[in-house]
Protein backbone atom coordinates (compact mmCIF):
# COMPACT_ATOMS: atom_id res chain seq x y z
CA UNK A 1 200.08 83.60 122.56
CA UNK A 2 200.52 86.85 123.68
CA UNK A 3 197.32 87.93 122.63
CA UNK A 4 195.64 84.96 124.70
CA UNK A 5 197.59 85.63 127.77
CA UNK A 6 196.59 89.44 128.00
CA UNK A 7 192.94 88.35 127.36
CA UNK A 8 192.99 85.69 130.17
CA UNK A 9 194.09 88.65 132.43
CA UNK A 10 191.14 90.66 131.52
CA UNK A 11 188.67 88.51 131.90
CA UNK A 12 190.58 86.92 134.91
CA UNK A 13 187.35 86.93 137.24
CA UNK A 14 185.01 85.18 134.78
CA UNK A 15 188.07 82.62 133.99
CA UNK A 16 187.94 81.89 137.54
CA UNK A 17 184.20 80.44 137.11
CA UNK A 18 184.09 78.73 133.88
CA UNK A 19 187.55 77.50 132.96
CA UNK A 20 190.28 78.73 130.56
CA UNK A 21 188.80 75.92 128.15
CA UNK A 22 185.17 77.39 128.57
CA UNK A 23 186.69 81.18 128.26
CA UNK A 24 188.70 80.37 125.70
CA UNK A 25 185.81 78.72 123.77
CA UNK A 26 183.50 81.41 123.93
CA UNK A 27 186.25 83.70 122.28
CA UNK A 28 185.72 81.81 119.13
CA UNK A 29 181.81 82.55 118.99
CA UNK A 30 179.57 84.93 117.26
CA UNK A 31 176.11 86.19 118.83
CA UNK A 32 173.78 88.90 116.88
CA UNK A 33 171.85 90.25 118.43
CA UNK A 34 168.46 92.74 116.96
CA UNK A 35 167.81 95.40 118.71
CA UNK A 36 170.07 97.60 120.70
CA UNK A 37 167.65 99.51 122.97
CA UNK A 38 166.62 98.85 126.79
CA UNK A 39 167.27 95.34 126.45
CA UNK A 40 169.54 94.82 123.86
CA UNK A 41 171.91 96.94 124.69
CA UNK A 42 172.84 95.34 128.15
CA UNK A 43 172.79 92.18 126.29
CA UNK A 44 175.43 93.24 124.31
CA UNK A 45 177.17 94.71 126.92
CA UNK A 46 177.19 91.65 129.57
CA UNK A 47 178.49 89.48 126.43
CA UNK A 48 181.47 92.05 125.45
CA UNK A 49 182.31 91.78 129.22
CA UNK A 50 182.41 87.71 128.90
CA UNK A 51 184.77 87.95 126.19
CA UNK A 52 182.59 86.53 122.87
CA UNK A 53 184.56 87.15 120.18
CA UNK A 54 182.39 88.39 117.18
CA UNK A 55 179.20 90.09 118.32
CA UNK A 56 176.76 91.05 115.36
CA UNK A 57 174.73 94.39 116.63
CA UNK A 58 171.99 95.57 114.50
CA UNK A 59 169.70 98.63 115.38
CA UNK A 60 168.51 101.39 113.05
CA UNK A 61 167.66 104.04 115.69
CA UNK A 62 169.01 107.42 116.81
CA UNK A 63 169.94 107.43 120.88
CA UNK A 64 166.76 109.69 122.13
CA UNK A 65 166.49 111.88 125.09
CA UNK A 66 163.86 109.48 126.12
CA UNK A 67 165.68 106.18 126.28
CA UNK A 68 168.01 107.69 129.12
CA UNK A 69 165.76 106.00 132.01
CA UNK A 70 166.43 102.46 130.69
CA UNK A 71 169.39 101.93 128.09
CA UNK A 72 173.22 101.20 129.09
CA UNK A 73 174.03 103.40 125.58
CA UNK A 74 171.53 106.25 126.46
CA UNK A 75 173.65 109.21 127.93
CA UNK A 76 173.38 113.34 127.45
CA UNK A 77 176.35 113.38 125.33
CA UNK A 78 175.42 110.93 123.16
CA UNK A 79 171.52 112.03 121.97
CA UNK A 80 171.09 111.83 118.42
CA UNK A 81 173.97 109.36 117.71
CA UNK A 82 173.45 106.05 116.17
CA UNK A 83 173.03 103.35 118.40
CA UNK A 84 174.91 100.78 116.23
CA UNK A 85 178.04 103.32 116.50
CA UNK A 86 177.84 104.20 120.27
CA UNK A 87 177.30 100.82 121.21
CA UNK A 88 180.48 99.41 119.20
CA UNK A 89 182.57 101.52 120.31
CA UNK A 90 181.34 101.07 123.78
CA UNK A 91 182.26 97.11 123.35
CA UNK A 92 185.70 98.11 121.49
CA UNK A 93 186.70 100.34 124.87
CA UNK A 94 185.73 96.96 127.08
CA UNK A 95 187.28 94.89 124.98
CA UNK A 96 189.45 95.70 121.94
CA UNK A 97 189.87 92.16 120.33
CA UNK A 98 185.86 91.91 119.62
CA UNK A 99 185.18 91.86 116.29
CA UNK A 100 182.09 94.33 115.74
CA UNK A 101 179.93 93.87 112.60
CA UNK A 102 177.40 96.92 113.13
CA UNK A 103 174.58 96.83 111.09
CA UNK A 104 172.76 100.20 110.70
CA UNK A 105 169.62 99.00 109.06
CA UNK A 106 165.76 97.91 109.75
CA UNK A 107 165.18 94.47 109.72
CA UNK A 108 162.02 93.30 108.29
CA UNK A 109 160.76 90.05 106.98
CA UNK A 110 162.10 91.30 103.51
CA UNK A 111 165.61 91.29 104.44
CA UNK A 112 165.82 89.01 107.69
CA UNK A 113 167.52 86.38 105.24
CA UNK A 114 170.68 88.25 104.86
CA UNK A 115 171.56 88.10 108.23
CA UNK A 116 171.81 83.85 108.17
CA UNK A 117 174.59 84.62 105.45
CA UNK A 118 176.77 85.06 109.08
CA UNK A 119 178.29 81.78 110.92
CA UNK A 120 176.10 82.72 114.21
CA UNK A 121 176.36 80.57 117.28
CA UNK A 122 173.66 82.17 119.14
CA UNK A 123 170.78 84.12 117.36
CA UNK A 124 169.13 87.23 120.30
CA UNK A 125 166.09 88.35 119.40
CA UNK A 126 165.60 92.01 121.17
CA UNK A 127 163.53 93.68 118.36
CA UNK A 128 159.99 94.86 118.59
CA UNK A 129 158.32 93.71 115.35
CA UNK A 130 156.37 90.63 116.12
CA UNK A 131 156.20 89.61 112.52
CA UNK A 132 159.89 89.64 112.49
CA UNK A 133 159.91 87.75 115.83
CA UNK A 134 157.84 85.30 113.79
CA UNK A 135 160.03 84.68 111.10
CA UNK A 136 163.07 84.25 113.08
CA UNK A 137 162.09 81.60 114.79
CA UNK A 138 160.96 80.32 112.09
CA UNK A 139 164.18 80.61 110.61
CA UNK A 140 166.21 79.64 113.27
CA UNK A 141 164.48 76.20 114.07
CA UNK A 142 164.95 75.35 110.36
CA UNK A 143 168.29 76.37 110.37
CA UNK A 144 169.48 74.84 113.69
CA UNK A 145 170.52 78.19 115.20
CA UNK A 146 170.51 78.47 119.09
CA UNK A 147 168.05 81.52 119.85
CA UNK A 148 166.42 83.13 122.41
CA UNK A 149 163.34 85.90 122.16
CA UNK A 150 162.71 88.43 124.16
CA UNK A 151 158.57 89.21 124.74
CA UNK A 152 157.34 92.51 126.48
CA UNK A 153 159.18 94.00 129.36
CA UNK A 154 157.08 97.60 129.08
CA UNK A 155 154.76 98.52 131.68
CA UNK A 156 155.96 96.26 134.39
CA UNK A 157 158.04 97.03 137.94
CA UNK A 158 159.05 93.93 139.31
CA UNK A 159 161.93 92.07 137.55
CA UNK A 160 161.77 88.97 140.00
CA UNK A 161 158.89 88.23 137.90
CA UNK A 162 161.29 87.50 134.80
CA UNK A 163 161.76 84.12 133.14
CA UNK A 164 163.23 82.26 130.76
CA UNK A 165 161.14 79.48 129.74
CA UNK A 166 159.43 77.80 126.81
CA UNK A 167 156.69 80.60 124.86
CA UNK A 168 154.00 77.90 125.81
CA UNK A 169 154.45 78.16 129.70
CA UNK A 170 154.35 82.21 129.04
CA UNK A 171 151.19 84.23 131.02
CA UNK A 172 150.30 88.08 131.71
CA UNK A 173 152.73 88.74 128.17
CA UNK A 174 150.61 90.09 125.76
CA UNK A 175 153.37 89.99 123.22
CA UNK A 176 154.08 86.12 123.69
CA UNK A 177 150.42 85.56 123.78
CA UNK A 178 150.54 86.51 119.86
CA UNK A 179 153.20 84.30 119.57
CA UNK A 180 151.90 81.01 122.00
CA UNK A 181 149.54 81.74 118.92
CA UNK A 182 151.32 81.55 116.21
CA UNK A 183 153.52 78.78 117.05
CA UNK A 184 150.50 76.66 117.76
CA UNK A 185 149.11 77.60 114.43
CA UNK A 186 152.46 76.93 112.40
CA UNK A 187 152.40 73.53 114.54
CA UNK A 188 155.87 73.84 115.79
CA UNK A 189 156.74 71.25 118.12
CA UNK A 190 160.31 72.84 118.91
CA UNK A 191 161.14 74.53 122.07
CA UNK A 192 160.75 78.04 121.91
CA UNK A 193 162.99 79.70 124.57
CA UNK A 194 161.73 83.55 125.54
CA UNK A 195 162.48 85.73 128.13
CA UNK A 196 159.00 86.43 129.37
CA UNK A 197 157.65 88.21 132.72
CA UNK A 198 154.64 86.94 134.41
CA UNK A 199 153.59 90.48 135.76
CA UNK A 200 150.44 91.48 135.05
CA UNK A 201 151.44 94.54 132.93
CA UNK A 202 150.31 98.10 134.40
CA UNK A 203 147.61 99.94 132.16
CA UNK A 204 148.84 103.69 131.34
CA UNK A 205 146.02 104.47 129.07
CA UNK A 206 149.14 105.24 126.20
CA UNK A 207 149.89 103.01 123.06
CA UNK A 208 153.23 103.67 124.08
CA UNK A 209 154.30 101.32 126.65
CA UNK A 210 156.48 102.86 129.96
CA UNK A 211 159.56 101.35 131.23
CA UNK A 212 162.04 101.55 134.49
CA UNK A 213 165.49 101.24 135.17
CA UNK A 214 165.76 98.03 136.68
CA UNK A 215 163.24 95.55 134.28
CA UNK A 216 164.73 96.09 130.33
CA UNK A 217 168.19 95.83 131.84
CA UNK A 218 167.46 92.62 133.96
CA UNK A 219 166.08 91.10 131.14
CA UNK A 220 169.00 91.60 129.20
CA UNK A 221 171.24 90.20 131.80
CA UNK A 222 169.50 87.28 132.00
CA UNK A 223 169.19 86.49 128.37
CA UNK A 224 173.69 87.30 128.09
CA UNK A 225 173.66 84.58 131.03
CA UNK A 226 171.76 82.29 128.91
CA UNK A 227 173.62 82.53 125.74
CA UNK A 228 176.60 82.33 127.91
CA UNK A 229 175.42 79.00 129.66
């Protein structure tokens, strides 16, 4: 009881919105989430701050100095640290009473399977590997696990452009383009909920895409909103 009361205090403001019941309810769930970087990581951060009880964080990447324009995680003092172990103890300090599984691995098609072996609520797709992206949704439809995926948010400014809407309404998103593809060719009649923007990406000449402050973090906002909702 006593645990319950100091936990409604915390979260007192978001208690106000949804209920105790509602609150209370989303205490009891698990979200993993894949990939911890510019969008991932304030993902993670809006659902430690909404008080979901187990969140699954998987990432296999040292912090770099160049992540510091765009992820929540990304600091001076903590370059060259594991993402997986900054980030949980980031959502221990907001919230103690999480329960943090921290995966420090790469997830590939090989060993995507071992992550079902969890009782996940809410399945976050924030990697960049589209044939992973493939496979878990995939996965997730035949499995009945609520999931969201997030496409490209590289290269683009304006993050009133972002959406979350079914992969088949998706435009300017070279990354869901692939995957409009694919689900057309695997004949999947599901919905396929994405966060997708409908900016027509800028060209930098680079394979490696840029990024900004403002659209990686909005994105992951919006999807922690989602799987909140």
């Amino acid at each position: 009881m006593r645990l319950i009361i100091e936990m409604l205090h915390r979260f007192s403001r978001l208690v106000k919105i949804i209920g105790q019941d509602d609150f209370l309810d989303l205490n009891k769930k698990c979200v993993l989430v894949l990939g911890c970087g510019g969008v991932g990581g304030y993902v993670v951060e809006a659902l430690a701050r909404s008080g979901i009880g187990t969140l699954i964080i998987i990432d296999f990447d040292l912090i770099d100095e160049s992540n510091i324009n765009r992820q929540i995680i990304a600091l001076e003092s903590t370059i060259g640290l594991k993402k997986v172990d900054v980030l949980k103890t980031r959502i221990k300090d907001i919230n103690k009473n999480c329960n943090v599984i921290a995966i420090d691995e790469f997830i590939t098609v090989d060993n995507l399977e071992k992550l079902f072996d969890y009782n996940i609520d809410f399945f976050v797709d924030a990697c960049d590997t589209t044939s992973v992206k493939k496979e878990i949704i995939k996965k997730c439809l035949n499995r009945k696990v609520r999931f969201i995926s997030c496409m490209g948010t590289g290269n683009k400014l304006d993050p009133s452009k972002l959406e979350i809407i079914d992969i088949r309404k998706t435009n300017n998103d070279p990354l869901a383009r692939m995957l409009r593809k694919f689900v057309k060719d695997e004949r999947i009649n599901d919905k396929v909920m994405v966060l997708s923007s409908s900016e027509v990406p800028v060209k930098t000449g680079d394979r490696t895409p840029g990024s900004t402050a403002f659209v990686p973090p909005a994105a992951g906002l919006m999807i922690a909103s989602y799987v909140v909702k």
